[in-house]
Structures are given as C-alpha cells and as structure tokens.
PDB file of N, CA and C in Angstrom:
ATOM      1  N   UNK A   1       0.846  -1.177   0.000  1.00  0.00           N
ATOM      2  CA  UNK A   1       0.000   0.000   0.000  1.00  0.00           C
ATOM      3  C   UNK A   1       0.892   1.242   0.000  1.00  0.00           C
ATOM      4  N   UNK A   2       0.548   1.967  -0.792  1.00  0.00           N
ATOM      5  CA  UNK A   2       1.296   3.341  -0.874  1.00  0.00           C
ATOM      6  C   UNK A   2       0.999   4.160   0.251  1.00  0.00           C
ATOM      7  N   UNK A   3       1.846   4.916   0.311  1.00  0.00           N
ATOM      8  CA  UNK A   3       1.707   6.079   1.865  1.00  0.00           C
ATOM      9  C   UNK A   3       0.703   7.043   1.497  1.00  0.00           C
ATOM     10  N   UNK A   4      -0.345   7.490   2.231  1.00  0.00           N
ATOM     11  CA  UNK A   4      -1.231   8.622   1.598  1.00  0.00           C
ATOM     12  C   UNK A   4      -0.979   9.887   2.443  1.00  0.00           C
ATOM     13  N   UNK A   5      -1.680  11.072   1.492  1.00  0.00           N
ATOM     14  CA  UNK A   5      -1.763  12.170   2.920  1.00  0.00           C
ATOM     15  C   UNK A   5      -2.510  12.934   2.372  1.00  0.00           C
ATOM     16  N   UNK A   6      -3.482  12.678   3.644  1.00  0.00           N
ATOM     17  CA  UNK A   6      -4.648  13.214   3.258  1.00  0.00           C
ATOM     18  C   UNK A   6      -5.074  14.622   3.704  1.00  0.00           C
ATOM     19  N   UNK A   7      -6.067  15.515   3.220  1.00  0.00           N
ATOM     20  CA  UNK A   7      -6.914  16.633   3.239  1.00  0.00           C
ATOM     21  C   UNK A   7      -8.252  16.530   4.402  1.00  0.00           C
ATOM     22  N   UNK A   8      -8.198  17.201   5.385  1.00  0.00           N
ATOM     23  CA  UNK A   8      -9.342  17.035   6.056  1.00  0.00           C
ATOM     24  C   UNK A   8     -10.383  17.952   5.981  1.00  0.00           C
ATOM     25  N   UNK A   9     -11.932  17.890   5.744  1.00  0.00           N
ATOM     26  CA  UNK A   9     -12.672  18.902   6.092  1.00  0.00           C
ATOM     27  C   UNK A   9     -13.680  18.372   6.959  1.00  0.00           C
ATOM     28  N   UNK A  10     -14.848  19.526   7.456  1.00  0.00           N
ATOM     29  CA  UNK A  10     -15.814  18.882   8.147  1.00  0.00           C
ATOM     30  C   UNK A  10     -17.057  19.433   7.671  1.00  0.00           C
ATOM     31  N   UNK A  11     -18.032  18.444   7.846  1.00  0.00           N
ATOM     32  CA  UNK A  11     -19.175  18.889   7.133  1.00  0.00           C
ATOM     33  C   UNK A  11     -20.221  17.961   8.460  1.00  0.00           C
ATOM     34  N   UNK A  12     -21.250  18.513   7.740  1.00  0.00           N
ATOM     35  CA  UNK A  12     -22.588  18.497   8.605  1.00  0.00           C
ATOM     36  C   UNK A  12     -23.730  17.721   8.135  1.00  0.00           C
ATOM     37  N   UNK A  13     -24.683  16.717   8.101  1.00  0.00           N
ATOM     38  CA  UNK A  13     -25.402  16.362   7.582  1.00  0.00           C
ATOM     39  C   UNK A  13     -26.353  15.985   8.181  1.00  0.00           C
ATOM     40  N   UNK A  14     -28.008  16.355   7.637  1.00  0.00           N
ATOM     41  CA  UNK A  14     -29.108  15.716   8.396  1.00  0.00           C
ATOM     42  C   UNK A  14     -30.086  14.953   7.936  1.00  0.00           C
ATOM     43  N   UNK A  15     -31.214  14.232   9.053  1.00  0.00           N
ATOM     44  CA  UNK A  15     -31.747  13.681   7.818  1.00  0.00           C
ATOM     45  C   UNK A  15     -33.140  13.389   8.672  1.00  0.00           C
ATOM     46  N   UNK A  16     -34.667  13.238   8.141  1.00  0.00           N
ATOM     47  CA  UNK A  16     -35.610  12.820   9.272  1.00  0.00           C
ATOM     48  C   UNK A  16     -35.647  11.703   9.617  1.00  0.00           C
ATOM     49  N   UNK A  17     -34.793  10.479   8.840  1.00  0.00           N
ATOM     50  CA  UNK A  17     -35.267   9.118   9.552  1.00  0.00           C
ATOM     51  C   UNK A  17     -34.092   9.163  10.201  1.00  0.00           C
ATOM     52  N   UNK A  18     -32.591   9.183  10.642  1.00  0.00           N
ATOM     53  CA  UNK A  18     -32.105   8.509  11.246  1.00  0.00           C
ATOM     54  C   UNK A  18     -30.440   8.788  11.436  1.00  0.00           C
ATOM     55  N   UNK A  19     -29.654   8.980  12.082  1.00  0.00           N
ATOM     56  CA  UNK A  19     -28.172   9.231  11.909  1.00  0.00           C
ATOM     57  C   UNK A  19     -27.403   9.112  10.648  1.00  0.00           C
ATOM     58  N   UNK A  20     -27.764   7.370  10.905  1.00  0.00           N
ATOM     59  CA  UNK A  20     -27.493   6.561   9.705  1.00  0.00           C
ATOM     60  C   UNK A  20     -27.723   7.574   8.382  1.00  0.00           C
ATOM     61  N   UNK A  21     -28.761   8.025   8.030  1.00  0.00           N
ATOM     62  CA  UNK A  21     -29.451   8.803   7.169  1.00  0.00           C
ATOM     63  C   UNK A  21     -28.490   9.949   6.560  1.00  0.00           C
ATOM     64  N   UNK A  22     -28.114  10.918   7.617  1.00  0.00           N
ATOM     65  CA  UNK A  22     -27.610  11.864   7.960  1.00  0.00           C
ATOM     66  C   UNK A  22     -26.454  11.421   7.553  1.00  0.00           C
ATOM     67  N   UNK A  23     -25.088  11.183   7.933  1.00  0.00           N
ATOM     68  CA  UNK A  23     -23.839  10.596   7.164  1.00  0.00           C
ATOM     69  C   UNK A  23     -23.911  10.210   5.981  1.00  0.00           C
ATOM     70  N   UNK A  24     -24.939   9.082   5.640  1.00  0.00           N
ATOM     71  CA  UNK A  24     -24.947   8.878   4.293  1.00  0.00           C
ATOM     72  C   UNK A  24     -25.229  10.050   3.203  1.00  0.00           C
ATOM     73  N   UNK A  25     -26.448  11.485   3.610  1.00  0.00           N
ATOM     74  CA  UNK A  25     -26.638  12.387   2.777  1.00  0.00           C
ATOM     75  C   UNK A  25     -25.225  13.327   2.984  1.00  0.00           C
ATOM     76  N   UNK A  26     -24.575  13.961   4.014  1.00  0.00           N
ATOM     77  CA  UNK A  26     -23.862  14.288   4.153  1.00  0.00           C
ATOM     78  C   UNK A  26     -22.674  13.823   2.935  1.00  0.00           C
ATOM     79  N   UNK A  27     -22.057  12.500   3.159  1.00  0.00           N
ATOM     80  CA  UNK A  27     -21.482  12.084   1.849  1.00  0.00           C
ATOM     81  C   UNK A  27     -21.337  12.167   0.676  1.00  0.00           C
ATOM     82  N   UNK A  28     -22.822  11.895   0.262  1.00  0.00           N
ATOM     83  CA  UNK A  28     -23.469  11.778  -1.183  1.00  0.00           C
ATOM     84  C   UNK A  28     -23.111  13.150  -1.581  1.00  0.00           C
ATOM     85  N   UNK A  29     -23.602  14.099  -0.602  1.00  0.00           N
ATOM     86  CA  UNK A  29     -23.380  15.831  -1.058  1.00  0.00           C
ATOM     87  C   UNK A  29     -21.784  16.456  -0.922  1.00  0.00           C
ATOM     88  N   UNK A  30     -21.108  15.365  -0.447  1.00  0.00           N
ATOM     89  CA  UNK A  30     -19.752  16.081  -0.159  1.00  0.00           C
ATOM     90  C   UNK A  30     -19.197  15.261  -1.622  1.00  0.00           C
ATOM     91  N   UNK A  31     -19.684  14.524  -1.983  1.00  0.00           N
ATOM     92  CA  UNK A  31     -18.576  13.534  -3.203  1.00  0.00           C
ATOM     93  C   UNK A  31     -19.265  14.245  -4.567  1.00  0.00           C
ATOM     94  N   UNK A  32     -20.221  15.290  -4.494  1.00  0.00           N
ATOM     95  CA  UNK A  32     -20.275  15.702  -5.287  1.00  0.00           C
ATOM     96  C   UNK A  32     -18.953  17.132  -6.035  1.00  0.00           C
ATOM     97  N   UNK A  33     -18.738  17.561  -4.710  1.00  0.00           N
ATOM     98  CA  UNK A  33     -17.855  18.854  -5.277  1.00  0.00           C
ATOM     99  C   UNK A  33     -16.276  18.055  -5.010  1.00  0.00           C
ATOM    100  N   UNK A  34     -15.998  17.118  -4.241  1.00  0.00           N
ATOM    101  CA  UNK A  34     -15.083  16.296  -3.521  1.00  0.00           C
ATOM    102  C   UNK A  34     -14.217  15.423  -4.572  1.00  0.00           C
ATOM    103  N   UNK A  35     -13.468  15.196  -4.657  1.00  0.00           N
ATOM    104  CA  UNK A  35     -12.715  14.095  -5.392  1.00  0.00           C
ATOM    105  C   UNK A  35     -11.682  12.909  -4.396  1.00  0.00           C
ATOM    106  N   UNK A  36     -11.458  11.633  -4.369  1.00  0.00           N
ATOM    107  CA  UNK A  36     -11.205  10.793  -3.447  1.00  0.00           C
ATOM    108  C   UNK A  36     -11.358  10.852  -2.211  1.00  0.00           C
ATOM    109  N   UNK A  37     -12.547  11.006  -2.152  1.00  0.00           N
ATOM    110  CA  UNK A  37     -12.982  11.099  -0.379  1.00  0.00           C
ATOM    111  C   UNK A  37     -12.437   9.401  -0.103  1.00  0.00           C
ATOM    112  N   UNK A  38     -11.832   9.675   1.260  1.00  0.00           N
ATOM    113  CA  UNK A  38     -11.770   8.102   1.803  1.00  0.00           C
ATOM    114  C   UNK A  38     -12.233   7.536   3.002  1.00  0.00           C
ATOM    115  N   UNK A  39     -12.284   8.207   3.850  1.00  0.00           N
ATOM    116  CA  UNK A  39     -12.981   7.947   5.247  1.00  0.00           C
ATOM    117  C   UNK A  39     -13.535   9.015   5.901  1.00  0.00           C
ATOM    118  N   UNK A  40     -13.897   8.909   6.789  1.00  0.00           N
ATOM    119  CA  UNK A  40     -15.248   9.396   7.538  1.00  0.00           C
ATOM    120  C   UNK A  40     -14.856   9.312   9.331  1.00  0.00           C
ATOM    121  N   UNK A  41     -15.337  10.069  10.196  1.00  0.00           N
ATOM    122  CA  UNK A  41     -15.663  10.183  11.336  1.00  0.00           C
ATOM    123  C   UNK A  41     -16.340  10.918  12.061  1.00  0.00           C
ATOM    124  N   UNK A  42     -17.442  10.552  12.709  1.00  0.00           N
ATOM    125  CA  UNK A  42     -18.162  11.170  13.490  1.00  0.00           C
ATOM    126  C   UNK A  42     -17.948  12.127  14.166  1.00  0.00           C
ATOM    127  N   UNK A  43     -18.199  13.132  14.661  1.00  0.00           N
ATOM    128  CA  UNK A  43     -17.322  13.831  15.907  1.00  0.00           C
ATOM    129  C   UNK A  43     -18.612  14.538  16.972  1.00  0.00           C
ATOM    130  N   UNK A  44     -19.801  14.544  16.315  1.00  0.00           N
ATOM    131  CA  UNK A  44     -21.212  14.529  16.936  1.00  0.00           C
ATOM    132  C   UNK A  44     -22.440  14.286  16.177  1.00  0.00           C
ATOM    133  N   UNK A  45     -23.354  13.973  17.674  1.00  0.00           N
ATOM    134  CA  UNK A  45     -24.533  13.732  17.010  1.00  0.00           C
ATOM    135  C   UNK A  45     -25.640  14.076  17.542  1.00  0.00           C
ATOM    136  N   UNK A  46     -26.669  14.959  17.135  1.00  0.00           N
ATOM    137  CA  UNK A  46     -27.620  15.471  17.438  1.00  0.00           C
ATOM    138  C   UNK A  46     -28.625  15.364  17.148  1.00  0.00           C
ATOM    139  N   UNK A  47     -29.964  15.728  17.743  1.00  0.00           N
ATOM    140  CA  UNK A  47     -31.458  16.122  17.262  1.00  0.00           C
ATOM    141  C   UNK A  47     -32.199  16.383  17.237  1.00  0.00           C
ATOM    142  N   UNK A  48     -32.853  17.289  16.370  1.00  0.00           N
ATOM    143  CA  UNK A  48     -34.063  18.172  17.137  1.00  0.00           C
ATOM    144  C   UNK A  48     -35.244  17.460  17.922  1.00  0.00           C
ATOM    145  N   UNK A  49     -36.192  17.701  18.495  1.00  0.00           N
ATOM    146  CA  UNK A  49     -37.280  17.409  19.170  1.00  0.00           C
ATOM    147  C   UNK A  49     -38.249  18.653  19.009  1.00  0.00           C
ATOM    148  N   UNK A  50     -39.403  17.953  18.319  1.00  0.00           N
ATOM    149  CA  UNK A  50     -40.813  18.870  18.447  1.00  0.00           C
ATOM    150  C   UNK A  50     -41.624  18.133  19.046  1.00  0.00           C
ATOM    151  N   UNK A  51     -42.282  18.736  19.849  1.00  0.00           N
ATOM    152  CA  UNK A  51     -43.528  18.096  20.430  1.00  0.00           C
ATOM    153  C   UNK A  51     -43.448  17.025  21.013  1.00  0.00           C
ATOM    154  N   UNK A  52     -42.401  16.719  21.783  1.00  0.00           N
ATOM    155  CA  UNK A  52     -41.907  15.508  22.106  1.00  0.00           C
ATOM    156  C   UNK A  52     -41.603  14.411  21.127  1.00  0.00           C
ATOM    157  N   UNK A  53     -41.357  14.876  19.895  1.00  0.00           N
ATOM    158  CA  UNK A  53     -40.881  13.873  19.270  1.00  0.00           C
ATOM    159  C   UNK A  53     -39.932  13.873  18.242  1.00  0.00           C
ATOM    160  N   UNK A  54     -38.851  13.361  17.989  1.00  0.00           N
ATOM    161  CA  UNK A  54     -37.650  13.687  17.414  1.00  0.00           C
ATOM    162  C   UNK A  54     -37.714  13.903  15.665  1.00  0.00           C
ATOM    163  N   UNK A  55     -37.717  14.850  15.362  1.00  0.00           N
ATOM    164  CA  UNK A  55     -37.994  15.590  14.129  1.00  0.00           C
ATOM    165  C   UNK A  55     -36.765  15.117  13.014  1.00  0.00           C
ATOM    166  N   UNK A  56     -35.497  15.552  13.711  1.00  0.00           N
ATOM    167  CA  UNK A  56     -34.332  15.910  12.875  1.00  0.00           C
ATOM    168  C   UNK A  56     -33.390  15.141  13.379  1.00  0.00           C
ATOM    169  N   UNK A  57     -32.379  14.659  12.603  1.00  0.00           N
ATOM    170  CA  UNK A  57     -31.111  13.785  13.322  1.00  0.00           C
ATOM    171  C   UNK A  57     -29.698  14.594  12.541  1.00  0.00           C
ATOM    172  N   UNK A  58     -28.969  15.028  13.350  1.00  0.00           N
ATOM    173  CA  UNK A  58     -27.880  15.659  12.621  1.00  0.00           C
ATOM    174  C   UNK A  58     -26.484  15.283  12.794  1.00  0.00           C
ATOM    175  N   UNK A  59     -25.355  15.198  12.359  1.00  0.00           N
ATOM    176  CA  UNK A  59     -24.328  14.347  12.492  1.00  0.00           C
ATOM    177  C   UNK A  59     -23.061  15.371  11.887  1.00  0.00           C
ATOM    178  N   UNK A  60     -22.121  15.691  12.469  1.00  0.00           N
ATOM    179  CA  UNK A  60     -21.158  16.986  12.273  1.00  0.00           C
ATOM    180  C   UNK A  60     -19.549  15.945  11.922  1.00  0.00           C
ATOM    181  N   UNK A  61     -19.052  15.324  11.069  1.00  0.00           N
ATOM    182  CA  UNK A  61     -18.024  15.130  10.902  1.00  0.00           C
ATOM    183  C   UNK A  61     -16.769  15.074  10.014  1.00  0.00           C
ATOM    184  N   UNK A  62     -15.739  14.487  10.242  1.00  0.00           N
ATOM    185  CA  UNK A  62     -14.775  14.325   9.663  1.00  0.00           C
ATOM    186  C   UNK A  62     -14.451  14.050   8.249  1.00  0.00           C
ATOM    187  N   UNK A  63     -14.316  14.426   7.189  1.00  0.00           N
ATOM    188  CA  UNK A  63     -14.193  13.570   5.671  1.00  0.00           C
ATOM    189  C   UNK A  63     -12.790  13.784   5.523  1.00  0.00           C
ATOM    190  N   UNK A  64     -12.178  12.538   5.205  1.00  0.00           N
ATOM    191  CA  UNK A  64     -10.326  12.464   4.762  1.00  0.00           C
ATOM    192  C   UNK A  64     -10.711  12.418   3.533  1.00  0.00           C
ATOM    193  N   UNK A  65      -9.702  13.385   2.310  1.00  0.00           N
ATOM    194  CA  UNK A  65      -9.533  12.432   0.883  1.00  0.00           C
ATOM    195  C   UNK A  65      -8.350  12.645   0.998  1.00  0.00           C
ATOM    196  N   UNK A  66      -7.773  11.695  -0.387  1.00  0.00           N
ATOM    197  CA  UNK A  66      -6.006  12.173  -0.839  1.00  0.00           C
ATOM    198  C   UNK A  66      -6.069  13.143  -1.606  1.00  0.00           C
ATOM    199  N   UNK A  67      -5.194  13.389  -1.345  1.00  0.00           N
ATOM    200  CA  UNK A  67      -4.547  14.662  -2.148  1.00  0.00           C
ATOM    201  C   UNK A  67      -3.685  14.006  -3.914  1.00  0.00           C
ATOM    202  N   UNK A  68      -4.007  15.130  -4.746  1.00  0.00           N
ATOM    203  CA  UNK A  68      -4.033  15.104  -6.051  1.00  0.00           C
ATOM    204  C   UNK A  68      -2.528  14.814  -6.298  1.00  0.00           C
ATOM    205  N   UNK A  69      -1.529  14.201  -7.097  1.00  0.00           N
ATOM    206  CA  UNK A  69      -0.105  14.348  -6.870  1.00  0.00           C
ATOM    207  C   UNK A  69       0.149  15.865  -7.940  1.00  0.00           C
TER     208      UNK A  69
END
C-alpha cells in the first residue's frame, strides 16, 4: 500500500429518519464537489425534538480524501 496524505474537512449532515441517514446524505453531497474522499468520522450527534418527538437527526463530521499528486 502506498503512503497517503490526506486533506481534512468537516461537514454536517441531516436527515428525518435517522443518523445513519444523515452521514450517508452528508457524503453523497460532499462527493459531489469532492474528489477521493476516503474515510469518515463522526465527531457529533444530534437532534431536534418537536412536540416531544424527534424531528431531525444531525451528524457533524470528519471527511479524509487524498490529495491530487
């Protein structure tokens, strides 16, 4: 395996069904402007509540890609 070195940013993503949800849209929308995204990490997770009942699920993290040579 070659040595990498990667680019970090952080992004935010939400979603109404579920965390799960939330990371995955988060992704989808970051690999659009993004080129070799490679991993991922959480760093929080949140969610709204209306009316006693949880509306929104939001998820704030990590995206590594490599860098271009």
């Amino acid at each position: 395996m070659a040595d990498h070195t990667y680019r970090i940013i952080e992004v935010a993503g939400s979603s109404e069904i579920s965390h799960s949800d939330a990371i995955e849209n988060a992704i989808a929308r970051a690999s659009k402007t993004m080129r070799h995204l490679r991993w991922f990490e959480v760093t929080q997770q949140r969610g709204e509540i209306e009316e006693g009942d949880v509306r929104h699920y939001q998820v704030t993290m990590k995206v590594g890609f490599t860098l271009e040579d």
